[in-house]
N, C-alpha and C. Protein backbone atom coordinates (compact mmCIF):
# COMPACT_ATOMS: atom_id res chain seq x y z
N UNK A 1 0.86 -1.20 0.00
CA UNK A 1 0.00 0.00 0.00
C UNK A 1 0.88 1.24 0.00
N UNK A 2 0.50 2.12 -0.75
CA UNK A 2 1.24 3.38 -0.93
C UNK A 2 1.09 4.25 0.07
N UNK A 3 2.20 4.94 0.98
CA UNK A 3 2.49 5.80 2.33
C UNK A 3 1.54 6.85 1.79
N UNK A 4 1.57 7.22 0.67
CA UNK A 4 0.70 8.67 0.20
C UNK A 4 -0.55 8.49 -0.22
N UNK A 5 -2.00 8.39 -0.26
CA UNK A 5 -2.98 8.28 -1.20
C UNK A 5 -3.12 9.62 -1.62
N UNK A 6 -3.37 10.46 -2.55
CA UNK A 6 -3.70 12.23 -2.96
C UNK A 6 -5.17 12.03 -2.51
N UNK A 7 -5.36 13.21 -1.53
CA UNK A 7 -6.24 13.84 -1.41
C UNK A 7 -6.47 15.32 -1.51
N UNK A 8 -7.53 15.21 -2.20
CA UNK A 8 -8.23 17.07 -2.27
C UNK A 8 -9.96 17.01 -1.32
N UNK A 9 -9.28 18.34 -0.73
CA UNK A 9 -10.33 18.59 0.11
C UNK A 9 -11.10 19.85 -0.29
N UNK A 10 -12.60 19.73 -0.44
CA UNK A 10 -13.62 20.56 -1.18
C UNK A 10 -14.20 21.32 -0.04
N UNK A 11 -13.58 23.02 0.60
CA UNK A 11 -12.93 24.04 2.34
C UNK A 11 -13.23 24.48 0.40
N UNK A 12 3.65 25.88 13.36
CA UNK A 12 5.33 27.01 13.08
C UNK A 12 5.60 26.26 14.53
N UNK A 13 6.26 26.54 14.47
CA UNK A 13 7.18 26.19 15.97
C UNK A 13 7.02 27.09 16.70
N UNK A 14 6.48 26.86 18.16
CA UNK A 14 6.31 27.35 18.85
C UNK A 14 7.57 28.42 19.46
N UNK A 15 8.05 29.65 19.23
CA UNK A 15 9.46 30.21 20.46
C UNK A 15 9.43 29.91 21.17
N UNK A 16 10.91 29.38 21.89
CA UNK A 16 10.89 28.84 22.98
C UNK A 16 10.44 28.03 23.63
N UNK A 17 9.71 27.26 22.55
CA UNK A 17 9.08 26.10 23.30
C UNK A 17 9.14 24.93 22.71
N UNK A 18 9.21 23.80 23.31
CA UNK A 18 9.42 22.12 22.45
C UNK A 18 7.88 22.46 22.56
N UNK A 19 7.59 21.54 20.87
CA UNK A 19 6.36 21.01 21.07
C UNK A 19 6.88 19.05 21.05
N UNK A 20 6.14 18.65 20.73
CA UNK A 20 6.38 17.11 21.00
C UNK A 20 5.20 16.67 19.88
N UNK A 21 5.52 15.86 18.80
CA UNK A 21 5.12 15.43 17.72
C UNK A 21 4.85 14.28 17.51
N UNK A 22 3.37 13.93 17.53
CA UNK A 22 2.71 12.93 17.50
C UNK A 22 3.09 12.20 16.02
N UNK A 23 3.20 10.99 16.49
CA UNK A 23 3.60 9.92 15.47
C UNK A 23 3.20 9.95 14.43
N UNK A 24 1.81 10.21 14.03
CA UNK A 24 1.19 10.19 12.91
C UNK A 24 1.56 11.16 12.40
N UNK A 25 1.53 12.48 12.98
CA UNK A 25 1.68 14.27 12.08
C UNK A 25 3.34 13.61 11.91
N UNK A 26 4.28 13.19 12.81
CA UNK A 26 5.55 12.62 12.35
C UNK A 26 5.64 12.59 10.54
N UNK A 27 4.75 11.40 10.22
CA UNK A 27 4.95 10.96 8.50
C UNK A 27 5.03 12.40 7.64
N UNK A 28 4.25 12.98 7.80
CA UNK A 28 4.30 14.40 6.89
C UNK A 28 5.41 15.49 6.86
N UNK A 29 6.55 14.86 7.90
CA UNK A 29 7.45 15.60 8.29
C UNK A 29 7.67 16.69 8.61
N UNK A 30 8.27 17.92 8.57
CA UNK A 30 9.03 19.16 8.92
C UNK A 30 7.94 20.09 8.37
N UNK A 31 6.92 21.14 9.33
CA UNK A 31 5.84 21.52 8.98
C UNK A 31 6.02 22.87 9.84
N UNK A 32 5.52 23.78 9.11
CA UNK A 32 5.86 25.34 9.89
C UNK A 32 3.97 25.70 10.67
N UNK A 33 4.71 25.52 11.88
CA UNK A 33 3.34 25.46 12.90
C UNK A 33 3.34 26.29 13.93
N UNK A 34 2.53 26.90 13.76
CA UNK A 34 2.62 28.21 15.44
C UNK A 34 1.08 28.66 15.93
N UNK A 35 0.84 28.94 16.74
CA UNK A 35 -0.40 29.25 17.65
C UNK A 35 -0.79 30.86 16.84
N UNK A 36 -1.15 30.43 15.66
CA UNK A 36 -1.31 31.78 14.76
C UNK A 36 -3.22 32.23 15.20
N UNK A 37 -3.55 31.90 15.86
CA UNK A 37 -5.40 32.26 16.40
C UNK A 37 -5.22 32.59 18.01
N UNK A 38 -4.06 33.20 18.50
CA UNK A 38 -3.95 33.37 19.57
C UNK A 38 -5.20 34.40 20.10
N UNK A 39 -5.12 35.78 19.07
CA UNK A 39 -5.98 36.43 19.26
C UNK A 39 -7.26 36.29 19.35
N UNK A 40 -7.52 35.19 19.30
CA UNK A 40 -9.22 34.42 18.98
C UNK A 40 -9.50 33.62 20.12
N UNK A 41 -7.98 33.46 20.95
CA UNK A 41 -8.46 32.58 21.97
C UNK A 41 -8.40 31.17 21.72
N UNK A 42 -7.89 30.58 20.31
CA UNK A 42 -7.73 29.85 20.14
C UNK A 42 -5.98 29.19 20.11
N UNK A 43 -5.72 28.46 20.75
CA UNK A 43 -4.64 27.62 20.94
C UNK A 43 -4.20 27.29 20.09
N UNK A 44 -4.51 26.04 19.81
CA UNK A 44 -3.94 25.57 18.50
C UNK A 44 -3.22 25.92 17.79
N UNK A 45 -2.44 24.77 17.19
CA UNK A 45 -1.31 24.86 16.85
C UNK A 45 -1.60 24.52 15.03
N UNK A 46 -1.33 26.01 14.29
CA UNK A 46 -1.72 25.71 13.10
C UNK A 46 -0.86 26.02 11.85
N UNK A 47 -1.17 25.41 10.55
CA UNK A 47 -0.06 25.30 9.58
C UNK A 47 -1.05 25.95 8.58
N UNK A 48 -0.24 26.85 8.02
CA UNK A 48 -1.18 27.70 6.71
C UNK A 48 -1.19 26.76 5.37
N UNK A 49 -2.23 26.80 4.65
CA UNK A 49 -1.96 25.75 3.30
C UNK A 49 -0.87 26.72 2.51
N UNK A 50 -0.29 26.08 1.11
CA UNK A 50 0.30 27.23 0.05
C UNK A 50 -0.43 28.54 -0.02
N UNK A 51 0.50 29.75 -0.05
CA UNK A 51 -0.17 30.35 -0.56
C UNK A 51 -1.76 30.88 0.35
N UNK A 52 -1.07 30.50 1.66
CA UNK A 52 -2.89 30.71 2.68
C UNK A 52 -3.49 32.24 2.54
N UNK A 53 -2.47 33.18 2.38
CA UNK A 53 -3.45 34.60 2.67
C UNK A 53 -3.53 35.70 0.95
N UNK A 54 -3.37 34.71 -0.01
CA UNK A 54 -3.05 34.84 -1.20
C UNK A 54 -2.53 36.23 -1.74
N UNK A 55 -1.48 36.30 -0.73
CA UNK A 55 -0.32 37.47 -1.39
C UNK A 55 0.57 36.67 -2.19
N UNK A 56 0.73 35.78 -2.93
CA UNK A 56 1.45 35.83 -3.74
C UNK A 56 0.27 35.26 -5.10
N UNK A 57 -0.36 36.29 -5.30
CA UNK A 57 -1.07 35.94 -6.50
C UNK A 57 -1.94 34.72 -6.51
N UNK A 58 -2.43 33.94 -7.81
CA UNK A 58 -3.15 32.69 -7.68
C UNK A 58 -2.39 31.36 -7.68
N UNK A 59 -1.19 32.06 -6.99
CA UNK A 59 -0.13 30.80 -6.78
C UNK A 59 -0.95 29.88 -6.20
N UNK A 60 -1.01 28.39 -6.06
CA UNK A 60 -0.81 27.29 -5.72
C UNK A 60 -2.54 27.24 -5.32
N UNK A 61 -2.92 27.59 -6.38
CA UNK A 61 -4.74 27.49 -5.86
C UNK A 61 -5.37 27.67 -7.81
N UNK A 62 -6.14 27.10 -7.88
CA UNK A 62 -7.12 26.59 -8.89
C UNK A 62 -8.53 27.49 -8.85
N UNK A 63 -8.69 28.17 -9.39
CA UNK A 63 -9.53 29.33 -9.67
C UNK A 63 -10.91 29.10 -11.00
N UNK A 64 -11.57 29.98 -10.32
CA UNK A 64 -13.07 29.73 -11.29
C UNK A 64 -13.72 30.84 -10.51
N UNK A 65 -14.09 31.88 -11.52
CA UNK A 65 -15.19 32.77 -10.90
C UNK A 65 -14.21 33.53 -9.89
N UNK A 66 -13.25 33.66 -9.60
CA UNK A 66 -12.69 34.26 -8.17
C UNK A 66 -11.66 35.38 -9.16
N UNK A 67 -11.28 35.95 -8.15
CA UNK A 67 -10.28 37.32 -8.04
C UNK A 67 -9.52 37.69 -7.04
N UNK A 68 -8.45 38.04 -6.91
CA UNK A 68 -7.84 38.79 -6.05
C UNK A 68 -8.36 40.21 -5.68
N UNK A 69 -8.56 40.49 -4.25
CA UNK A 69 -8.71 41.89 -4.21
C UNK A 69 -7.86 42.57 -3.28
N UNK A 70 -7.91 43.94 -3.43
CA UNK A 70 -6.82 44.24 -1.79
C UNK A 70 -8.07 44.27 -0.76
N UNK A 71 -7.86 43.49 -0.07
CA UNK A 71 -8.11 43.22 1.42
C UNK A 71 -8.18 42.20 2.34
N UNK A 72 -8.33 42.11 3.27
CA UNK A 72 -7.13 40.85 4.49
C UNK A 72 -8.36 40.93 5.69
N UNK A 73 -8.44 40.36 6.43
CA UNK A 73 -8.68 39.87 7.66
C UNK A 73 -8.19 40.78 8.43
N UNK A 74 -9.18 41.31 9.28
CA UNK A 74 -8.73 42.31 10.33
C UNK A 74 -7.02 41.84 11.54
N UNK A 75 -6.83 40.49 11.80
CA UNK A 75 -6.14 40.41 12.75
C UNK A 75 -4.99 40.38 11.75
N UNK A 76 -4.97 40.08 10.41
CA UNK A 76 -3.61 39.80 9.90
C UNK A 76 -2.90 38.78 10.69
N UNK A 77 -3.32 37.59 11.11
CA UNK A 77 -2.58 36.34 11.80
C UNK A 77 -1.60 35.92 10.81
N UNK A 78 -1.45 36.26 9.28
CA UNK A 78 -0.37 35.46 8.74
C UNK A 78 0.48 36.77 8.41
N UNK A 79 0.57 37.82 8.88
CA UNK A 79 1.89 38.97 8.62
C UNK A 79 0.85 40.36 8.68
N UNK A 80 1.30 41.31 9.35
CA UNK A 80 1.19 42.39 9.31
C UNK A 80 0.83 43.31 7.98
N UNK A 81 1.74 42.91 6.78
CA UNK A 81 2.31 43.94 5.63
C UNK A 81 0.92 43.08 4.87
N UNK A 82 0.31 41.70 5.03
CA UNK A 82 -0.37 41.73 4.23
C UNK A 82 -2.07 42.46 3.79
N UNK A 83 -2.19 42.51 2.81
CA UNK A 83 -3.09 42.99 1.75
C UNK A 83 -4.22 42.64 1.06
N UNK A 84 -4.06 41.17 1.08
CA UNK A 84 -4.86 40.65 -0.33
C UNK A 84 -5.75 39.86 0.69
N UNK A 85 -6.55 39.14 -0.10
CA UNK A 85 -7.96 38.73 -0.08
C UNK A 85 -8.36 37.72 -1.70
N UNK A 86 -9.41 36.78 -1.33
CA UNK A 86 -9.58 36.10 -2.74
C UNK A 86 -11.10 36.26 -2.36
N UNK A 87 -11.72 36.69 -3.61
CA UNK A 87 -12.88 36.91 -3.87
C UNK A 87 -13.61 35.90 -5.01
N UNK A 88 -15.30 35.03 -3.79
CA UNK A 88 -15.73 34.41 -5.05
C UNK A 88 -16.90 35.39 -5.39
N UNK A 89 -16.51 35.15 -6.80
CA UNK A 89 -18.46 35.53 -7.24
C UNK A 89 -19.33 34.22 -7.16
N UNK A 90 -20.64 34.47 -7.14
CA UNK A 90 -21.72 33.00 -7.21
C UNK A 90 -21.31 32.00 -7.81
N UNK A 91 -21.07 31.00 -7.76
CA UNK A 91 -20.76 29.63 -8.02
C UNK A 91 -19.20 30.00 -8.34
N UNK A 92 -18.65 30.62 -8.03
CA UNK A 92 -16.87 30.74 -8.16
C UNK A 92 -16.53 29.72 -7.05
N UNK A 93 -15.66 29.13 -7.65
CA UNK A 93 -14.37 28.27 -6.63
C UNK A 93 -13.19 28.04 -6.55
N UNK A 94 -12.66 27.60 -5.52
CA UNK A 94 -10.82 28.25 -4.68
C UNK A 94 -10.34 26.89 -4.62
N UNK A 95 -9.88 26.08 -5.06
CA UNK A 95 -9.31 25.14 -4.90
C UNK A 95 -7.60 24.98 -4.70
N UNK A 96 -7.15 24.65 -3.44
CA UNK A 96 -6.25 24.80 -2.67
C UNK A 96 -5.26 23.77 -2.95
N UNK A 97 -3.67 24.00 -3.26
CA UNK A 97 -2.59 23.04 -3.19
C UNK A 97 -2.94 21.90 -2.23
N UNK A 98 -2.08 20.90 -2.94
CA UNK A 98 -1.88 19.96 -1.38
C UNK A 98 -1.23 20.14 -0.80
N UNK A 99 -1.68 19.31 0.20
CA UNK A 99 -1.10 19.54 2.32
C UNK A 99 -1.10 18.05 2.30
N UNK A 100 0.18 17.72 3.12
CA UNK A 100 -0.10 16.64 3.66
C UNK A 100 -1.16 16.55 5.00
N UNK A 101 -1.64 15.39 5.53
CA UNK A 101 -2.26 15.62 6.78
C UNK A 101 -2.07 14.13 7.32
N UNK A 102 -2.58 13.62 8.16
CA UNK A 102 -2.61 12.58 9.41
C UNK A 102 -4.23 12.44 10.19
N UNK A 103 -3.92 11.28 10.60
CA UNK A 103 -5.06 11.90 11.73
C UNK A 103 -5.39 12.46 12.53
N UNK A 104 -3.74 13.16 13.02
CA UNK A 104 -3.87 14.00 13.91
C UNK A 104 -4.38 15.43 12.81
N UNK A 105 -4.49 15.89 11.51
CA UNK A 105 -4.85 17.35 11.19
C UNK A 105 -6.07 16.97 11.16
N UNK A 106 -6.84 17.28 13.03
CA UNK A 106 -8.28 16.81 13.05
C UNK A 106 -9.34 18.09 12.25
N UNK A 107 -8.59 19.70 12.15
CA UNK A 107 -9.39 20.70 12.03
C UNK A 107 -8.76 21.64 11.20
N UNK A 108 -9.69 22.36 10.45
CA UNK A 108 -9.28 23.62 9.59
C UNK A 108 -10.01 24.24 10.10
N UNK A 109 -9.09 25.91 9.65
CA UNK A 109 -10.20 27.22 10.10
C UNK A 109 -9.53 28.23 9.01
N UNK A 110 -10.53 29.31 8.86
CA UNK A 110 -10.35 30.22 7.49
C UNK A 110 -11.03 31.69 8.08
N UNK A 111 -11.06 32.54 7.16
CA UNK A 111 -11.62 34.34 7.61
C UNK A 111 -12.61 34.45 6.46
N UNK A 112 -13.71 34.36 6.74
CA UNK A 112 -14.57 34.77 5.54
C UNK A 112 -15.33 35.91 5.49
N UNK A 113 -15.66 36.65 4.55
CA UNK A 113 -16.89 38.10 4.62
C UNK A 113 -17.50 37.59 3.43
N UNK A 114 -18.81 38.23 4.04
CA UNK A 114 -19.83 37.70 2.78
C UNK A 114 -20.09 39.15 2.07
N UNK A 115 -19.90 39.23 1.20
CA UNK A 115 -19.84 40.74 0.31
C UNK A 115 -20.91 41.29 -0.21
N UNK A 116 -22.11 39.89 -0.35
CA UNK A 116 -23.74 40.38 -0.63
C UNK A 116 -24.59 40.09 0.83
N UNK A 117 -25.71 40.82 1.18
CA UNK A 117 -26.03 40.06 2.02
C UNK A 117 -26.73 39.31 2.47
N UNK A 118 -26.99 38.52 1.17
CA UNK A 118 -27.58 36.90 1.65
C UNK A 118 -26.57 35.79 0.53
N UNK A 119 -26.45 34.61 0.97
CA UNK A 119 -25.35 33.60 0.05
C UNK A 119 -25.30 32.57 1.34
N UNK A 120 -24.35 31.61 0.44
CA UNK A 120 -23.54 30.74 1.07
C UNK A 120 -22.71 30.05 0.88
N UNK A 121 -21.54 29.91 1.72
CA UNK A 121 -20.46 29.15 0.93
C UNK A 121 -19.82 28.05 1.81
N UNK A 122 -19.68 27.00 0.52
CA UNK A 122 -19.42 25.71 0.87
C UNK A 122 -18.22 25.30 1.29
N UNK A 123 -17.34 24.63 2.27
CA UNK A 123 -16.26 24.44 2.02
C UNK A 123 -16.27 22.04 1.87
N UNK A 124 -15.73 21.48 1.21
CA UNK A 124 -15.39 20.47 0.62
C UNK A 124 -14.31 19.69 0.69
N UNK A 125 -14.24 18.75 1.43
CA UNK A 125 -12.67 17.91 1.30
C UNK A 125 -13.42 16.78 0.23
N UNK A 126 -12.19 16.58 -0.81
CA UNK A 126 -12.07 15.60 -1.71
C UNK A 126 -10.78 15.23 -2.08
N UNK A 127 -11.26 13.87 -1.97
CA UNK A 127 -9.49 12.96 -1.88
C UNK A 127 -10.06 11.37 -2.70
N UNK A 128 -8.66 10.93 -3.23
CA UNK A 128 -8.07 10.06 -4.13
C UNK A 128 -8.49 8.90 -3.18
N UNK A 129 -9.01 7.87 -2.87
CA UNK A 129 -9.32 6.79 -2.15
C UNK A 129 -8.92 5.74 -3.11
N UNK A 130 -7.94 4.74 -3.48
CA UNK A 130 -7.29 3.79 -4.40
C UNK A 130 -8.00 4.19 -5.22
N UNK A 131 -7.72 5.33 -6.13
CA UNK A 131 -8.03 6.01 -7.27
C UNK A 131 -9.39 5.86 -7.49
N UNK A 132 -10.08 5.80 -6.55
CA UNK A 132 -11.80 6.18 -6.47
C UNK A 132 -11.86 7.74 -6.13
N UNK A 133 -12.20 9.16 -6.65
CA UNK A 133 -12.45 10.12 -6.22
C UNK A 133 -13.77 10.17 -5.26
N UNK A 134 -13.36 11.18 -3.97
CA UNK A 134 -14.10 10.77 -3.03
C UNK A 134 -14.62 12.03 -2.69
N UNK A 135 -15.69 12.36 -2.18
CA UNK A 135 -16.04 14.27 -1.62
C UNK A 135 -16.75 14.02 -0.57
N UNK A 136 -16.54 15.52 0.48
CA UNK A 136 -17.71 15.30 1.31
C UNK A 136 -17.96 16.79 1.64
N UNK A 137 -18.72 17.19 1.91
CA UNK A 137 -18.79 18.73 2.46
C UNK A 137 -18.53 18.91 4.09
N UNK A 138 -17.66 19.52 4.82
CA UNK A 138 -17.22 19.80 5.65
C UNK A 138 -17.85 21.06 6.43
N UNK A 139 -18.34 22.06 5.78
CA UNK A 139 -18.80 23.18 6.25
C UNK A 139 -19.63 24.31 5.16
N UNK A 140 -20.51 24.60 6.02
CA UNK A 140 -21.71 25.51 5.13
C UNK A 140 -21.69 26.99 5.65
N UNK A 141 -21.44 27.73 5.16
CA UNK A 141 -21.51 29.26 6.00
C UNK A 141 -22.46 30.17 5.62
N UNK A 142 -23.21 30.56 6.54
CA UNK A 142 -24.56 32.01 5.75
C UNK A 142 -24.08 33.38 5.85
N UNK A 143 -24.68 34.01 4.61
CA UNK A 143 -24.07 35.21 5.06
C UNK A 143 -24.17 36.07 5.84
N UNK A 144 -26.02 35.96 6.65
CA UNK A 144 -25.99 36.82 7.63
C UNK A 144 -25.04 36.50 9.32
N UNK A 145 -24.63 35.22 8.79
CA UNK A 145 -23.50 35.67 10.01
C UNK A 145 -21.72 36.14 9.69
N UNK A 146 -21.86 36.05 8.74
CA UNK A 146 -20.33 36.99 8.26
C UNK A 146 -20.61 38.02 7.54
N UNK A 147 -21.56 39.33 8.13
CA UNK A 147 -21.56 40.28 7.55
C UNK A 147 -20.36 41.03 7.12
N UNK A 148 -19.29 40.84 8.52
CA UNK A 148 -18.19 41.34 8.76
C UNK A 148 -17.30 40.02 8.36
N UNK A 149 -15.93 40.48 8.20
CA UNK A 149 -14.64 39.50 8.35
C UNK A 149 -14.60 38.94 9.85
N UNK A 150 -14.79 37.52 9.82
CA UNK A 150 -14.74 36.31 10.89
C UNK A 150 -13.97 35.30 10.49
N UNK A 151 -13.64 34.56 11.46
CA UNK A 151 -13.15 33.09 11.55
C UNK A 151 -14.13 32.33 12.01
N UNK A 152 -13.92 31.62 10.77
CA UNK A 152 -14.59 30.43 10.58
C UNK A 152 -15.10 29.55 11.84
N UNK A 153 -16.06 29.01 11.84
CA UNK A 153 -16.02 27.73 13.04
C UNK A 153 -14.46 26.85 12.87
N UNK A 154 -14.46 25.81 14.16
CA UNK A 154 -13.80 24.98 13.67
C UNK A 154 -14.03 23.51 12.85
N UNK A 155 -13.55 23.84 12.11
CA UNK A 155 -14.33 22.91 11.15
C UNK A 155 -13.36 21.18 10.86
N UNK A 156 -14.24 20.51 11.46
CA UNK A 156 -13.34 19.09 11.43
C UNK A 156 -13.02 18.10 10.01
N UNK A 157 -12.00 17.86 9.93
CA UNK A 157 -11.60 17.60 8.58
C UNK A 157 -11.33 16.20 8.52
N UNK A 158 -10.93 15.79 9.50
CA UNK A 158 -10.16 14.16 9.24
C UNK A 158 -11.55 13.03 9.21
N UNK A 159 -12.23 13.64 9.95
CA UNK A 159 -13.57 12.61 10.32
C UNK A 159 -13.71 12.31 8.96
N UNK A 160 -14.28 13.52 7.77
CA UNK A 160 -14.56 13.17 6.75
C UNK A 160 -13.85 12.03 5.88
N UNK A 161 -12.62 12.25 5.80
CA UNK A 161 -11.62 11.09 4.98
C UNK A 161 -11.22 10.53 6.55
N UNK A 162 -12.31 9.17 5.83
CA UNK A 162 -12.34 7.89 6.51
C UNK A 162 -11.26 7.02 6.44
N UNK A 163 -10.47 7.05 5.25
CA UNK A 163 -9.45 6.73 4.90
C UNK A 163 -8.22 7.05 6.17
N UNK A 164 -8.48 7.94 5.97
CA UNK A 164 -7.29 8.28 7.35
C UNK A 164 -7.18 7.02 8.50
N UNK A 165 -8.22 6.91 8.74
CA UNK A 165 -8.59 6.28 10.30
C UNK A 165 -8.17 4.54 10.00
N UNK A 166 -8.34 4.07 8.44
CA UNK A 166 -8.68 3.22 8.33
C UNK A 166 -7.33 2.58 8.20
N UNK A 167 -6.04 3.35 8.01
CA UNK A 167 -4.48 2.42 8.09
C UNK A 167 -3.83 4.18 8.67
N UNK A 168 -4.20 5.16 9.23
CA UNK A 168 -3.12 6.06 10.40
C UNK A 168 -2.12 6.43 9.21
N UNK A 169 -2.29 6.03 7.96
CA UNK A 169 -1.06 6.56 6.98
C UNK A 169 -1.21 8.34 6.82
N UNK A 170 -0.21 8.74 6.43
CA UNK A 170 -0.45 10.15 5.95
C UNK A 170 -0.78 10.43 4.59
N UNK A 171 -1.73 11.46 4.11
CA UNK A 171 -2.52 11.92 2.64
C UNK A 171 -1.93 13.27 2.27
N UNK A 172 -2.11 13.05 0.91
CA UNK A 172 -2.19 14.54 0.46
C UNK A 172 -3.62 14.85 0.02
N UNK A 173 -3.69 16.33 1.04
CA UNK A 173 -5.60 16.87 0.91
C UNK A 173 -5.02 18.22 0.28
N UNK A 174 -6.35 18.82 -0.31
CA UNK A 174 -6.19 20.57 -0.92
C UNK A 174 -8.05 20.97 -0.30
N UNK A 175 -8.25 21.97 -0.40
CA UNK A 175 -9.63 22.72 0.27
C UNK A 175 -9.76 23.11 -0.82
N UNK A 176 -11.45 23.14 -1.03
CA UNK A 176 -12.23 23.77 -2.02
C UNK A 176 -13.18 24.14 -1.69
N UNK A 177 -13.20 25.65 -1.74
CA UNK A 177 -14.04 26.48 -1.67
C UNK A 177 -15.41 26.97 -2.94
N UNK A 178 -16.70 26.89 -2.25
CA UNK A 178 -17.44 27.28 -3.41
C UNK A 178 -18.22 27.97 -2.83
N UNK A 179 -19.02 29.11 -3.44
CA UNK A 179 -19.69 30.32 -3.34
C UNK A 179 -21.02 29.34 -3.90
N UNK A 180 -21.88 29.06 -3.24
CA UNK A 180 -22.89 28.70 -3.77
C UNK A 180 -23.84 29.37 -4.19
N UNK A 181 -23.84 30.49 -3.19
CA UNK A 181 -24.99 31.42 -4.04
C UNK A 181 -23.87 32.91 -2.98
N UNK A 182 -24.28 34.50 -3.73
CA UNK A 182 -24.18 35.09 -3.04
C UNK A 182 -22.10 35.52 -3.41
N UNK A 183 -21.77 36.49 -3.08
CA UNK A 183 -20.26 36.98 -3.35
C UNK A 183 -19.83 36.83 -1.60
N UNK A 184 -18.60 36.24 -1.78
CA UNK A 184 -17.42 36.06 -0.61
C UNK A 184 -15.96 36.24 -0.81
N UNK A 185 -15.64 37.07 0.23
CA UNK A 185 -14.23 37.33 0.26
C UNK A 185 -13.86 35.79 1.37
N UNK A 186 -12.47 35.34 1.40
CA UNK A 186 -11.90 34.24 2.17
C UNK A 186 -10.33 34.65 2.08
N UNK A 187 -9.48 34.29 3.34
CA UNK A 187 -8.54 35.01 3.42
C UNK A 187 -7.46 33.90 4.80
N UNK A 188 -6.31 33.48 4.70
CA UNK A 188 -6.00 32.72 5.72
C UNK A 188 -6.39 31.92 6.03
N UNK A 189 -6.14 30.62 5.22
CA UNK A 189 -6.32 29.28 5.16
C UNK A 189 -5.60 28.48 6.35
N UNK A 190 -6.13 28.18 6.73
CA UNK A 190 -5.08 27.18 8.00
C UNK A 190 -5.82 25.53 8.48
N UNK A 191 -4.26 24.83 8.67
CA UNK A 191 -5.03 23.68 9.28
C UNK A 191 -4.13 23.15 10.41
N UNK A 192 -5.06 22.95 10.92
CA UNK A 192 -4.36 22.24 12.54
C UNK A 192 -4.29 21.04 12.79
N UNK A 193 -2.54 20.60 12.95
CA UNK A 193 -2.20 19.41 12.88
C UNK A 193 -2.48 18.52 14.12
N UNK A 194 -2.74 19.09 14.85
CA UNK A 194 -2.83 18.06 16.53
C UNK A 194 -4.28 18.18 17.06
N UNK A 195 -3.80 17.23 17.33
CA UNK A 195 -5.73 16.97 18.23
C UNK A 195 -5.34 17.77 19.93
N UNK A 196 -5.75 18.94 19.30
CA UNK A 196 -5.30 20.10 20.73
C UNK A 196 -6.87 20.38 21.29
N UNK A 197 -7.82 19.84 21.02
CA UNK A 197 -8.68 20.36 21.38
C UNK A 197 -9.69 19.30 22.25
């Protein structure tokens, strides 16, 4: 059986401190992870996908219906200097590089504004299962509760790819975002490798 199956999903080191690395997040190796939702109150220990706050253009993400715009998430959790923002129009979608993950990357979380004010947008893990393509929807968002720029619930990812659970191997997943109805900005992609919660 192959250490890798590809998965696509249809969505730092701590200073001074050891963290201690669970066996499973182990396989995916050397991963830049830091308590980037501090300001939220949230702990966790999280890893941005490629390309998470899309300042470097439509690098490492798969586009339909979307745009870059200038604007960011009020806390700026992935750098200060940044700017940008990815914008869907109605049925536009964001489809995200791969990440490796484990069973320990039990959760993702993201910054969304809804730009009309009624919509909704989907987020999707889909992954390669012995070359069976597999989907599931992970999370639904309305717009009257992201009038404003928010973070996301936490949204659990591994449950969905069953696969995970079923041989503890490590995958490659990507997030896909869709605007189902309604315009959304999304901004700071992140996923959290440890079951910290």
């Amino acid at each position: 059986m192959l250490a890798h199956r590809r998965l696509l999903l249809s969505l730092t080191v701590l200073a001074g401190a050891f963290v201690a690395m669970p066996a499973a997040a182990q396989a995916c190796g050397s991963q830049d992870l830091a308590q980037r939702l501090l300001v939220l109150g949230d702990t966790g220990l999280y890893l941005p996908v490629d390309n998470a706050g899309f300042e470097n253009g439509n690098n490492d993400w798969k586009l339909s219906k979307a745009s870059l715009v200038k604007a960011n998430e009020p806390w700026k959790v992935l750098g200060a200097k940044h700017v940008s923002a990815l914008r869907l129009n109605a049925g536009g979608t964001a489809l995200s590089d791969e990440v490796c993950v484990t069973v320990d990357h039990t959760h993702s979380r993201f910054f969304a504004r809804a730009v009309t004010t009624t919509g909704s947008l989907r987020v999707d893990v889909l992954w390669d299962n012995e070359g069976q393509d597999q989907q599931a929807t992970v999370l639904t968002l309305s717009a009257a509760q992201f009038k404003a720029w928010a973070a996301s619930p936490v949204t659990p990812m591994a449950a969905a790819v069953k696969s995970l659970y079923e041989d503890e191997e490590d995958e490659l997943v990507a997030l896909k975002f869709t605007a189902v109805s309604g315009t959304w900005e999304i901004d700071d992609v992140l996923v959290d490798p440890y079951r910290t919660r």
